[in-house]
N, C-alpha and C. Protein backbone atom coordinates (compact mmCIF):
# COMPACT_ATOMS: atom_id res chain seq x y z
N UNK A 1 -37.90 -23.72 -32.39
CA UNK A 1 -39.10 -23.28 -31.72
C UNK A 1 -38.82 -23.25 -30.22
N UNK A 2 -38.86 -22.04 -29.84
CA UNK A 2 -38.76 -21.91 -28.31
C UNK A 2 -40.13 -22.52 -27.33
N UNK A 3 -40.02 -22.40 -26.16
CA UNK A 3 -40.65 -23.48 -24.91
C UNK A 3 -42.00 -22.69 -25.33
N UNK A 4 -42.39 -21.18 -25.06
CA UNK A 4 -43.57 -20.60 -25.45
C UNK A 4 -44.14 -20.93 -26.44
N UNK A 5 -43.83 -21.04 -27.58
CA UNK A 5 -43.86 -21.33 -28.92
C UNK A 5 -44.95 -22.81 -28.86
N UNK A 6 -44.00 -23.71 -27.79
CA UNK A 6 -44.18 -25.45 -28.22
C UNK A 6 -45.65 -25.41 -27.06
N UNK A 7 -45.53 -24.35 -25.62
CA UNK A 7 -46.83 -24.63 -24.68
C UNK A 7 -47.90 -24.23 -25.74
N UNK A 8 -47.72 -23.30 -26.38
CA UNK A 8 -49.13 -22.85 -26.81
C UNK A 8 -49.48 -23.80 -27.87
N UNK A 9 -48.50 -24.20 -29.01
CA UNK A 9 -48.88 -25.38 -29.99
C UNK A 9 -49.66 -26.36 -29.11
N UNK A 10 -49.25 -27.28 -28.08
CA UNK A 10 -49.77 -27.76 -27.44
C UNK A 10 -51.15 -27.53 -26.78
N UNK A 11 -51.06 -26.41 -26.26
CA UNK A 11 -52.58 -26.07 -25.75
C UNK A 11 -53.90 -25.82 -27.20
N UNK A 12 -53.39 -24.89 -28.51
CA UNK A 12 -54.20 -25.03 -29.35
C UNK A 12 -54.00 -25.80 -30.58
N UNK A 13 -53.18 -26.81 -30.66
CA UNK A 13 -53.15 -28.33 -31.53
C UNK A 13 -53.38 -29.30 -30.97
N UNK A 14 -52.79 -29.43 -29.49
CA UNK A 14 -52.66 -30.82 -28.87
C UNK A 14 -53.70 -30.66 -28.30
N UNK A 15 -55.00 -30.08 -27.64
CA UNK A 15 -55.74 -29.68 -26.63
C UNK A 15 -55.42 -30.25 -25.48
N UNK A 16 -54.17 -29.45 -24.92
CA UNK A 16 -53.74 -29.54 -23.39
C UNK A 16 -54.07 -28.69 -22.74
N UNK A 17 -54.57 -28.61 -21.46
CA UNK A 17 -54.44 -27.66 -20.93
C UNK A 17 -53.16 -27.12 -19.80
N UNK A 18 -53.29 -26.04 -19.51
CA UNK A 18 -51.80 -25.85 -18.64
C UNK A 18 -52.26 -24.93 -16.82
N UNK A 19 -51.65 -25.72 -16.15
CA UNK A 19 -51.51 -25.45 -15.00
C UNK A 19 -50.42 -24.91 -14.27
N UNK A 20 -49.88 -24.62 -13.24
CA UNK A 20 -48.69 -24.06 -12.57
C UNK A 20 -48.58 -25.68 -12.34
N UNK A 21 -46.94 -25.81 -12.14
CA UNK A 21 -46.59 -27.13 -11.12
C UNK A 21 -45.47 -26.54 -10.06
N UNK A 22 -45.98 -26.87 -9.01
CA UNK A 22 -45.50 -26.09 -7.36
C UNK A 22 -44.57 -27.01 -7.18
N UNK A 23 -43.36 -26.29 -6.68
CA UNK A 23 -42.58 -27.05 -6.06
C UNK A 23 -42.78 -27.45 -4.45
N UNK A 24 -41.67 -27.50 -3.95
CA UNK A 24 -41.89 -27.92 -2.59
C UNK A 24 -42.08 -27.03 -1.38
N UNK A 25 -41.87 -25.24 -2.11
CA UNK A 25 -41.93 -24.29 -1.27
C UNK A 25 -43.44 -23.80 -1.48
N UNK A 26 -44.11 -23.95 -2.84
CA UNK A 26 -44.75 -23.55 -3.05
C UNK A 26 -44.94 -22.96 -4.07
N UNK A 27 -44.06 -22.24 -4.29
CA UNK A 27 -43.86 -21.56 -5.72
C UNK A 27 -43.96 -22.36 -6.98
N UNK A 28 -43.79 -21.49 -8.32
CA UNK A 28 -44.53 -22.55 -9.40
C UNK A 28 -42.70 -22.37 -9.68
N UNK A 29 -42.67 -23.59 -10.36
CA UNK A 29 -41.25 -24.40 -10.74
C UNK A 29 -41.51 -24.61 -11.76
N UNK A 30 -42.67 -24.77 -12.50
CA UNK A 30 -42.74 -25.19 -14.15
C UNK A 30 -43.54 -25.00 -14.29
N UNK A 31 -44.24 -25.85 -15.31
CA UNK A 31 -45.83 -26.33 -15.88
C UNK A 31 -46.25 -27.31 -16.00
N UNK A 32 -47.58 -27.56 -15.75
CA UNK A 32 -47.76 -29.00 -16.11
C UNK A 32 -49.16 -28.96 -17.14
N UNK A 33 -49.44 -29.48 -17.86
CA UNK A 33 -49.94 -29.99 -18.41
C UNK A 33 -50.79 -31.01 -18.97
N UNK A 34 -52.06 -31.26 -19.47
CA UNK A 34 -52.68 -32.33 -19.57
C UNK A 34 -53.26 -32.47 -20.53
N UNK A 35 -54.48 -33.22 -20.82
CA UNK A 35 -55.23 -33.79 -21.37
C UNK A 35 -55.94 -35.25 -21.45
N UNK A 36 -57.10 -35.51 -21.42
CA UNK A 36 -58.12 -36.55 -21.38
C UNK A 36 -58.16 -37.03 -23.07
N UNK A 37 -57.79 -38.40 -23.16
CA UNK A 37 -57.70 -38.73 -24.19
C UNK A 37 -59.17 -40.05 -24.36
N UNK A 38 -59.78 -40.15 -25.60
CA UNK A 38 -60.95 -41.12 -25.78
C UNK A 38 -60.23 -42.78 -25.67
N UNK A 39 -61.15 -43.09 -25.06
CA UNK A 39 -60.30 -44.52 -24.85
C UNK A 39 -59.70 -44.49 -23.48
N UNK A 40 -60.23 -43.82 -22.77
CA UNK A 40 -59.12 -43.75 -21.34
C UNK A 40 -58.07 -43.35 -20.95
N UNK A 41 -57.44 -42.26 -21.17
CA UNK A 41 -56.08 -42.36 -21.25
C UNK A 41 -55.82 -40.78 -21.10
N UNK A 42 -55.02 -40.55 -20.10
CA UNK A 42 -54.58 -39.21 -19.90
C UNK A 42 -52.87 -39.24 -20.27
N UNK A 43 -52.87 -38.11 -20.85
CA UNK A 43 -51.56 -37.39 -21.08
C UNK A 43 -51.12 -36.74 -20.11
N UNK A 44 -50.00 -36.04 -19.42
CA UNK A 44 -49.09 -35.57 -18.42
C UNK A 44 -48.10 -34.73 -19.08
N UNK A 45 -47.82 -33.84 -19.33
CA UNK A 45 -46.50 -33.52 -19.39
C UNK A 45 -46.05 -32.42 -18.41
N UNK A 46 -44.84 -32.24 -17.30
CA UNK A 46 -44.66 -31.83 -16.49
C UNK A 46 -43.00 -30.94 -17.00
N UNK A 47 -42.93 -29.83 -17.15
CA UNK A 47 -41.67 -29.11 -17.26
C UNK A 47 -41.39 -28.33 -16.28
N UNK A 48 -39.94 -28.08 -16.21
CA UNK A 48 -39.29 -27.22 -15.14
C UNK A 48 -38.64 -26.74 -15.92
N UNK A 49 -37.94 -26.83 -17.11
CA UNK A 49 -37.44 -25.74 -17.77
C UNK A 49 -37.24 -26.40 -19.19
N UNK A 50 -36.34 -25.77 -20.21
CA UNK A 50 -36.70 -26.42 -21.71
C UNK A 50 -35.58 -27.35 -21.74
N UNK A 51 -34.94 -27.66 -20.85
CA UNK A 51 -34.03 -28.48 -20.53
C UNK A 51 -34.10 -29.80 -19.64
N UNK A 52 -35.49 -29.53 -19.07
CA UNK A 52 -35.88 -30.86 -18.52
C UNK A 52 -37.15 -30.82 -18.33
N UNK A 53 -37.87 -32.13 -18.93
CA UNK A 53 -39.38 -32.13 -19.07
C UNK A 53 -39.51 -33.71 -18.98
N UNK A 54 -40.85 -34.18 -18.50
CA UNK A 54 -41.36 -35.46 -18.31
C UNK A 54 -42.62 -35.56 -18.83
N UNK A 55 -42.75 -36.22 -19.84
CA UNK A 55 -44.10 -36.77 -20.51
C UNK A 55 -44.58 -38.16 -20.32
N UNK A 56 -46.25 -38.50 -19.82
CA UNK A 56 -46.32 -39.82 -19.30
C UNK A 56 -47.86 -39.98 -19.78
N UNK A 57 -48.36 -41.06 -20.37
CA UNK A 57 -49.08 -41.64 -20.74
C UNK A 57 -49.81 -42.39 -19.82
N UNK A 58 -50.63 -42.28 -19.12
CA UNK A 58 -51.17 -42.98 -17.66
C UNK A 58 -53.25 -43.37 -18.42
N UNK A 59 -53.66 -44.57 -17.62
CA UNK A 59 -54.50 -45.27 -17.65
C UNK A 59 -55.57 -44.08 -17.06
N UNK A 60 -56.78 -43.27 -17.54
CA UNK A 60 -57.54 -42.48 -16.69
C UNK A 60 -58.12 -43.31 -15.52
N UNK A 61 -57.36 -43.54 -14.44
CA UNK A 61 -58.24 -44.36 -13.29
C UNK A 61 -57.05 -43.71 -12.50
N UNK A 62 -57.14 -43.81 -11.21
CA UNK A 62 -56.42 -43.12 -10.05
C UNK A 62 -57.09 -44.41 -9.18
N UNK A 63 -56.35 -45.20 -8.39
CA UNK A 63 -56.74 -46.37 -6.73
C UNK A 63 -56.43 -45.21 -5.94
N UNK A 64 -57.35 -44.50 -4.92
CA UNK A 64 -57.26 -44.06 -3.96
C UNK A 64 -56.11 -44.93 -2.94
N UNK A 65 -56.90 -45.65 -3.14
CA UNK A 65 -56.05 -47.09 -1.79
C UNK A 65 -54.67 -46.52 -1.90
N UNK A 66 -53.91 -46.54 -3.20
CA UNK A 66 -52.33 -46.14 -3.59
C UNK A 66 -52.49 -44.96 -4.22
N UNK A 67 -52.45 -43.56 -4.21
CA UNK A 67 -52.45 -42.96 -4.54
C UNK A 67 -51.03 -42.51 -5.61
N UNK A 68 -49.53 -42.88 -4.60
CA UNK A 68 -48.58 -42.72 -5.22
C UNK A 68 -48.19 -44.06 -6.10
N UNK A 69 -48.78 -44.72 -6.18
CA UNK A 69 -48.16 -46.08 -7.05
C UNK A 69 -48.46 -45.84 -8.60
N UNK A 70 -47.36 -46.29 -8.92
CA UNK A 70 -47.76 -46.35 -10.86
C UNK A 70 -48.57 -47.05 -11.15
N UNK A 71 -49.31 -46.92 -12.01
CA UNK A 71 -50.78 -46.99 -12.57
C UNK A 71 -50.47 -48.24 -13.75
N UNK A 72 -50.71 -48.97 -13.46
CA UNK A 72 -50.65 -50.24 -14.65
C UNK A 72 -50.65 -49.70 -16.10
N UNK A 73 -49.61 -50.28 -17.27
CA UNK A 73 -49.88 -49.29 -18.40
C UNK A 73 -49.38 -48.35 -18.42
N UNK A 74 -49.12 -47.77 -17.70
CA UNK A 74 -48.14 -46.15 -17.52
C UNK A 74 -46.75 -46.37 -18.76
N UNK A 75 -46.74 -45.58 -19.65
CA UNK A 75 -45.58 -45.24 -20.20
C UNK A 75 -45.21 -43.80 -19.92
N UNK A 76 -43.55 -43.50 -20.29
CA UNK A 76 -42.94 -42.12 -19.42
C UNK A 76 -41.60 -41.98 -20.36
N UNK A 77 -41.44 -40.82 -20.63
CA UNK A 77 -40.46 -40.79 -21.53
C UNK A 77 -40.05 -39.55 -20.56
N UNK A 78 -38.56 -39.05 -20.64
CA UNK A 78 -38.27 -37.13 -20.11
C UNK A 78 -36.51 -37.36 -20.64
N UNK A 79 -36.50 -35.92 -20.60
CA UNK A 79 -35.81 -35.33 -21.31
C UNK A 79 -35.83 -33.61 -21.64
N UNK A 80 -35.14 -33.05 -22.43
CA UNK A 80 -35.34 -31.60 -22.74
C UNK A 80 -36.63 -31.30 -23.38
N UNK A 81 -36.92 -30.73 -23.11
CA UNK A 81 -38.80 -30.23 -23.00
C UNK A 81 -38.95 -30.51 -25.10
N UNK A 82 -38.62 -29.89 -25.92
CA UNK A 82 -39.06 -30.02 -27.05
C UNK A 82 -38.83 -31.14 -27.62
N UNK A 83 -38.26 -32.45 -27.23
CA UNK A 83 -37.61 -33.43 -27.71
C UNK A 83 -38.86 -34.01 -27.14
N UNK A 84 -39.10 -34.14 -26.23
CA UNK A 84 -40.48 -35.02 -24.87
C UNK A 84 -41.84 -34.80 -25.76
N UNK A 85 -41.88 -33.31 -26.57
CA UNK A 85 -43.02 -33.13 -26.67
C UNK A 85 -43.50 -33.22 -28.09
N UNK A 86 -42.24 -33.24 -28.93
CA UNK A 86 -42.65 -33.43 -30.16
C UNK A 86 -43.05 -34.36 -30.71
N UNK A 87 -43.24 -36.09 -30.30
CA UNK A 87 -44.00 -36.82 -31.11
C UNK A 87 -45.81 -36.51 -30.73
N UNK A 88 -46.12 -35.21 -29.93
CA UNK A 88 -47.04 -35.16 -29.17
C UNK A 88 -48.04 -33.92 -30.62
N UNK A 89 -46.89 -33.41 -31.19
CA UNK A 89 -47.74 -32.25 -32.26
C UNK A 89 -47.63 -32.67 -33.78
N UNK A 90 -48.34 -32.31 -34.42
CA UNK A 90 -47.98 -32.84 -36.41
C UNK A 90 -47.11 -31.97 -36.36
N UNK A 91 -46.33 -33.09 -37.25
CA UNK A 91 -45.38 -32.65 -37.85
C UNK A 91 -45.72 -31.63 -39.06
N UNK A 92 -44.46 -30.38 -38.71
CA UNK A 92 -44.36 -29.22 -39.91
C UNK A 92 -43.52 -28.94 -40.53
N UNK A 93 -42.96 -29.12 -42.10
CA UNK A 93 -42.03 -28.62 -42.87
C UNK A 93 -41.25 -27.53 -42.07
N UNK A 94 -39.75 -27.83 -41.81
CA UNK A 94 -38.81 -27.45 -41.13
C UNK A 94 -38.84 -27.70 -39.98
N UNK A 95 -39.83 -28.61 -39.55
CA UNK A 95 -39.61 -28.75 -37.74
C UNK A 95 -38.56 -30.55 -37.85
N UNK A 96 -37.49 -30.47 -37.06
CA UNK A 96 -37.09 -31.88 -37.17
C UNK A 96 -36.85 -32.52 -35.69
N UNK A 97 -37.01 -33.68 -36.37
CA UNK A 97 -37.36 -34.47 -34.69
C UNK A 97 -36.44 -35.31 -34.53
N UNK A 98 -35.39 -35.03 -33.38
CA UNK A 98 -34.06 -36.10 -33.16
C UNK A 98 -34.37 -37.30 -32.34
């Protein structure tokens, strides 16, 4: 399953939604991705290509005070984008997960 394939599973299985993610010039460099989970808890997943992707599990609260500090609870896995994202969709006869 190619990167198109896995954003859209995501957006209509996982209910993520998808944003541009800007690099430092400005331009979009990947995607990012989200979702608000019950219980508090936001999902992240941030790609730059299907070869490198970051998925992170963060506490829904943001401290202004620290804006850049990790968020207590934060888990973060990355890696090549379909590997990051697949414990994220059900599993489907012929899809395999390394």
């Amino acid at each position: 399953m190619d990167s198109t394939e896995l954003i859209e599973r995501l957006r209509r299985e996982g209910g993520f939604r998808m944003l541009p993610l800007l690099g430092n010039s400005g331009q979009v460099a990947g995607v990012h991705l989200s979702r608000f989970l019950p219980g508090g808890h936001l999902d992240v997943i941030q790609a730059w290509d299907e070869h490198w992707a970051v998925y992170a599990r963060l506490p829904d609260v943001l401290d202004s005070s620290a804006p850049f500090a990790v968020p207590l609870g934060a888990r973060a896995q990355s890696g090549p984008f379909s590997r990051v994202v697949a414990p994220l969709l059900p599993l489907q006869s012929g899809l395999t997960m390394r």
